[in-house]
C-alpha atoms as a PDB file:
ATOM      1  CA  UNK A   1     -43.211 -18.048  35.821  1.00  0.00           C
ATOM      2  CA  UNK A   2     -41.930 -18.801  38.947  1.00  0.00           C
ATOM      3  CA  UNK A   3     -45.102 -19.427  41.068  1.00  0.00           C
ATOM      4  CA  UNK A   4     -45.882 -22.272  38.788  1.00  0.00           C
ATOM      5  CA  UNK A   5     -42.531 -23.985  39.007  1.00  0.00           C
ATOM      6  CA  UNK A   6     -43.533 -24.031  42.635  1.00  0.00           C
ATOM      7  CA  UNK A   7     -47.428 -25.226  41.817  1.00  0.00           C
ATOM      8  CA  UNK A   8     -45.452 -27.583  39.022  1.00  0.00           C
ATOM      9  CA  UNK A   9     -42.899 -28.921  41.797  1.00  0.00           C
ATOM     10  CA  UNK A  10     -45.577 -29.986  44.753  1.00  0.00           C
ATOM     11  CA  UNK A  11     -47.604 -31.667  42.294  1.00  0.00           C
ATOM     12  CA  UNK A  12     -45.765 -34.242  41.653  1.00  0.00           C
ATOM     13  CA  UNK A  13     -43.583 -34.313  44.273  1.00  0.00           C
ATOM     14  CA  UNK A  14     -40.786 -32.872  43.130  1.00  0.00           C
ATOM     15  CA  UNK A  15     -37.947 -31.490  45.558  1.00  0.00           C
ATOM     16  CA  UNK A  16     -35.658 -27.915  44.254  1.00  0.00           C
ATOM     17  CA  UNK A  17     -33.070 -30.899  44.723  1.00  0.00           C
ATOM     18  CA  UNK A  18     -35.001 -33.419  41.927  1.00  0.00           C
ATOM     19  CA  UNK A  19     -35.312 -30.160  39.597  1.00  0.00           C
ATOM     20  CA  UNK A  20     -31.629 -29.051  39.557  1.00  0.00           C
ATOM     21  CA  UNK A  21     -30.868 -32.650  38.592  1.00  0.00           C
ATOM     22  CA  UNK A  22     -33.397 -32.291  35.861  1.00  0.00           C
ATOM     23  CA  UNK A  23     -31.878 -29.342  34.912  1.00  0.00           C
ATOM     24  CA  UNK A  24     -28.680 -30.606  34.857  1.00  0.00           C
ATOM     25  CA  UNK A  25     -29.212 -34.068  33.460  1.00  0.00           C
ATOM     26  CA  UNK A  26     -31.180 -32.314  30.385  1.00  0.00           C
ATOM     27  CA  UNK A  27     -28.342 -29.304  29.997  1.00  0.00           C
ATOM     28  CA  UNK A  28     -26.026 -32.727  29.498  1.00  0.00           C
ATOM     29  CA  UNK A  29     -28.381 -34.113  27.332  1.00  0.00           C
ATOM     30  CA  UNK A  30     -28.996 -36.801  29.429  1.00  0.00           C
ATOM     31  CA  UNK A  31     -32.843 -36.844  29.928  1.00  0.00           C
ATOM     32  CA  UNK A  32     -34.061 -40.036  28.263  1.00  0.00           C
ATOM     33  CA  UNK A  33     -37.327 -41.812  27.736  1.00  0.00           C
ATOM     34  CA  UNK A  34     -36.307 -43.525  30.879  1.00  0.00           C
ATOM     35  CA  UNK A  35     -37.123 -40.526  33.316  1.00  0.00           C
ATOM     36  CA  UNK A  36     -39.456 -40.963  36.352  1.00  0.00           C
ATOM     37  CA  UNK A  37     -42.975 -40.179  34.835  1.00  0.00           C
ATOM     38  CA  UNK A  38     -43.182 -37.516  37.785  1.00  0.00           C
ATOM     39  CA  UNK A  39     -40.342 -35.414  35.694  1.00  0.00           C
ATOM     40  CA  UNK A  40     -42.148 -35.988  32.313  1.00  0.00           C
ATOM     41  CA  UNK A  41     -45.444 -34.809  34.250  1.00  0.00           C
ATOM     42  CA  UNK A  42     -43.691 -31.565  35.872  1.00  0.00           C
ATOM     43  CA  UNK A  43     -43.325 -30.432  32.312  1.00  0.00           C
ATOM     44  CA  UNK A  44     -47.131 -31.157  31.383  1.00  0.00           C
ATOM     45  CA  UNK A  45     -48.029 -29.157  34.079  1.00  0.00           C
ATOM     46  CA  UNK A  46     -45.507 -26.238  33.390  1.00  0.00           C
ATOM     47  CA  UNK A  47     -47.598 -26.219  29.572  1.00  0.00           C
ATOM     48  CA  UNK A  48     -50.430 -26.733  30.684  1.00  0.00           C
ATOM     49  CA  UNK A  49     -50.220 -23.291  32.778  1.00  0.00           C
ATOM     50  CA  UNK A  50     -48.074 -21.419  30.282  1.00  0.00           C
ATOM     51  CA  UNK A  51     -51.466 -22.280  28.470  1.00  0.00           C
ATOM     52  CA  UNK A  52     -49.230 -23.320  25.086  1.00  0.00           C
ATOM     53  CA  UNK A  53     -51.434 -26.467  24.366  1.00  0.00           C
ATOM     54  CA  UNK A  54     -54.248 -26.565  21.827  1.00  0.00           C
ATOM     55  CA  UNK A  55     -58.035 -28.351  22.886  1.00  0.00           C
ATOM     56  CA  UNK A  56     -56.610 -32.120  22.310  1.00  0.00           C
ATOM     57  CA  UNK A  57     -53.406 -31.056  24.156  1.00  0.00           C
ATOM     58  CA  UNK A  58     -51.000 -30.671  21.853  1.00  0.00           C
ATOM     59  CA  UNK A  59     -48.637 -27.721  21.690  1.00  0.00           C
ATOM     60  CA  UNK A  60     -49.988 -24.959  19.947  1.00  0.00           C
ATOM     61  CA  UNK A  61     -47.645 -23.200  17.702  1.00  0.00           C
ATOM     62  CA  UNK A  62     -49.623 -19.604  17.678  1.00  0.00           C
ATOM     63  CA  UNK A  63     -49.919 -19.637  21.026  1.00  0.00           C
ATOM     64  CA  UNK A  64     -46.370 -20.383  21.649  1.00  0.00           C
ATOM     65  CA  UNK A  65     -45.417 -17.614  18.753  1.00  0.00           C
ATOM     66  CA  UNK A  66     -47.343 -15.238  20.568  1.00  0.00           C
ATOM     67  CA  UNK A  67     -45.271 -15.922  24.466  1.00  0.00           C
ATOM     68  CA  UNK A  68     -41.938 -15.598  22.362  1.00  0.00           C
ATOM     69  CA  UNK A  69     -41.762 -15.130  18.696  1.00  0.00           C
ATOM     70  CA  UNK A  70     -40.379 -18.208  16.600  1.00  0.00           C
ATOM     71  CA  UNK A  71     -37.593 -17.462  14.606  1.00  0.00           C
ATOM     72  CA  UNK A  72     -38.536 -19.786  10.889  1.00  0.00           C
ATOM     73  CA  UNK A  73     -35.813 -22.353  11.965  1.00  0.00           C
ATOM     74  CA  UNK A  74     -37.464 -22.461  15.321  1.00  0.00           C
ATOM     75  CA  UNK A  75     -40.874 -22.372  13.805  1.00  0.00           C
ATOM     76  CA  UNK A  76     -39.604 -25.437  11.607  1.00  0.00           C
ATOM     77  CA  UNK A  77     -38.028 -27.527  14.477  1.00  0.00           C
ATOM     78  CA  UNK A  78     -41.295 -27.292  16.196  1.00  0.00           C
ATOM     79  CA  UNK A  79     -43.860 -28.175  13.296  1.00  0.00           C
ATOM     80  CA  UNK A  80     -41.349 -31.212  12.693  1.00  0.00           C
ATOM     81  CA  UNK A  81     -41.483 -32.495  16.783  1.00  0.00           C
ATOM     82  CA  UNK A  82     -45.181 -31.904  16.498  1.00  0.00           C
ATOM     83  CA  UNK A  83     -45.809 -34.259  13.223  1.00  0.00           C
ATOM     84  CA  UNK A  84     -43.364 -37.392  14.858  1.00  0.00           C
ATOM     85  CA  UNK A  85     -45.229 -36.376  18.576  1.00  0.00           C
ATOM     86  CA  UNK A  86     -48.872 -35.065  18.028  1.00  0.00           C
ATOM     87  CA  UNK A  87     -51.362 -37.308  19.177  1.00  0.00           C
ATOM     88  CA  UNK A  88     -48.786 -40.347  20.071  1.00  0.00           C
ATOM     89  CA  UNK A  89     -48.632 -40.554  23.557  1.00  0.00           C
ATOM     90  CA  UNK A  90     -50.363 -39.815  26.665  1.00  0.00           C
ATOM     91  CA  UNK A  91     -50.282 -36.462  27.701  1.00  0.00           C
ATOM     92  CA  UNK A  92     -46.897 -36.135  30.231  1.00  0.00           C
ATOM     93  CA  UNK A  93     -44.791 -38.852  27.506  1.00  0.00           C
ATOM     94  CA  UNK A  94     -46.096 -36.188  25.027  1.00  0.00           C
ATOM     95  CA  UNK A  95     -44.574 -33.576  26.609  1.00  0.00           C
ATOM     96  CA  UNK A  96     -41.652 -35.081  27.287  1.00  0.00           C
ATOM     97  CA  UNK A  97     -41.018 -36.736  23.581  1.00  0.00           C
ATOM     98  CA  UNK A  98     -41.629 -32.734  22.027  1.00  0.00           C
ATOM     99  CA  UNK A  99     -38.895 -31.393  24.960  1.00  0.00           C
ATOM    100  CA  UNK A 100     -36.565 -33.904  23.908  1.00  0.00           C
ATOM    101  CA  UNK A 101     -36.971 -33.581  20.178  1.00  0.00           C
ATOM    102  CA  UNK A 102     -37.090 -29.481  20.521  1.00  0.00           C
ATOM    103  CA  UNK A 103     -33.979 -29.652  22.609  1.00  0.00           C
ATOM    104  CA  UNK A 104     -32.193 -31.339  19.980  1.00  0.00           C
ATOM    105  CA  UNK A 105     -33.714 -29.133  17.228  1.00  0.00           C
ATOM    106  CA  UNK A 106     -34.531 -25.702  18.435  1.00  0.00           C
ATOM    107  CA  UNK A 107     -32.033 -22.879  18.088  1.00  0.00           C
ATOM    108  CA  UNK A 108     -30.662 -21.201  22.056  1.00  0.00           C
END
């Protein structure tokens, strides 16, 4: 949803600039553990209003099913993220660990 890119963007200070590097760094595969916490956080938020996190924050795989349905393999590389991530890191490094770990997983 567009409108909370936008929300996502301004709070944390994010320029259009900033996210088409994002973009671009993580299309390369380049988005490490090193990113600027303000990245990691832009994709809390972005979960946080997609609401796919369960009550300790963690992402929920129903409610993620139910937004687009998870092919098995999919459903598989995200129950695997979620037991080396769940309840491991603060919230944004949580985030950012499963986006890595599903980008290197999850089928396009």
């Amino acid at each position: 949803n567009g409108v909370w890119v936008e929300e996502c963007l301004a709070a944390n200070n994010i320029t259009q600039a900033d996210l088409m590097e994002m973009v671009k760094r993580s299309i390369a595969g380049q988005e490490t553990a090193s990113s600027p916490g303000k990245h990691k956080c832009f994709y809390q938020c972005l979960a946080e209003k997609e609401n796919i996190l369960d009550s300790k924050g963690c992402m929920d795989v129903e409610k993620i099913n139910a937004i687009d349905h998870l092919t098995e393999k999919n459903r598989q590389a995200l129950m695997f993220c979620k037991s080396k991530n769940d309840e491991k890191f603060e919230k944004c490094e949580y985030i950012f660990q499963m986006v890595l770990c599903l980008t290197e997983k999850i089928e396009p």
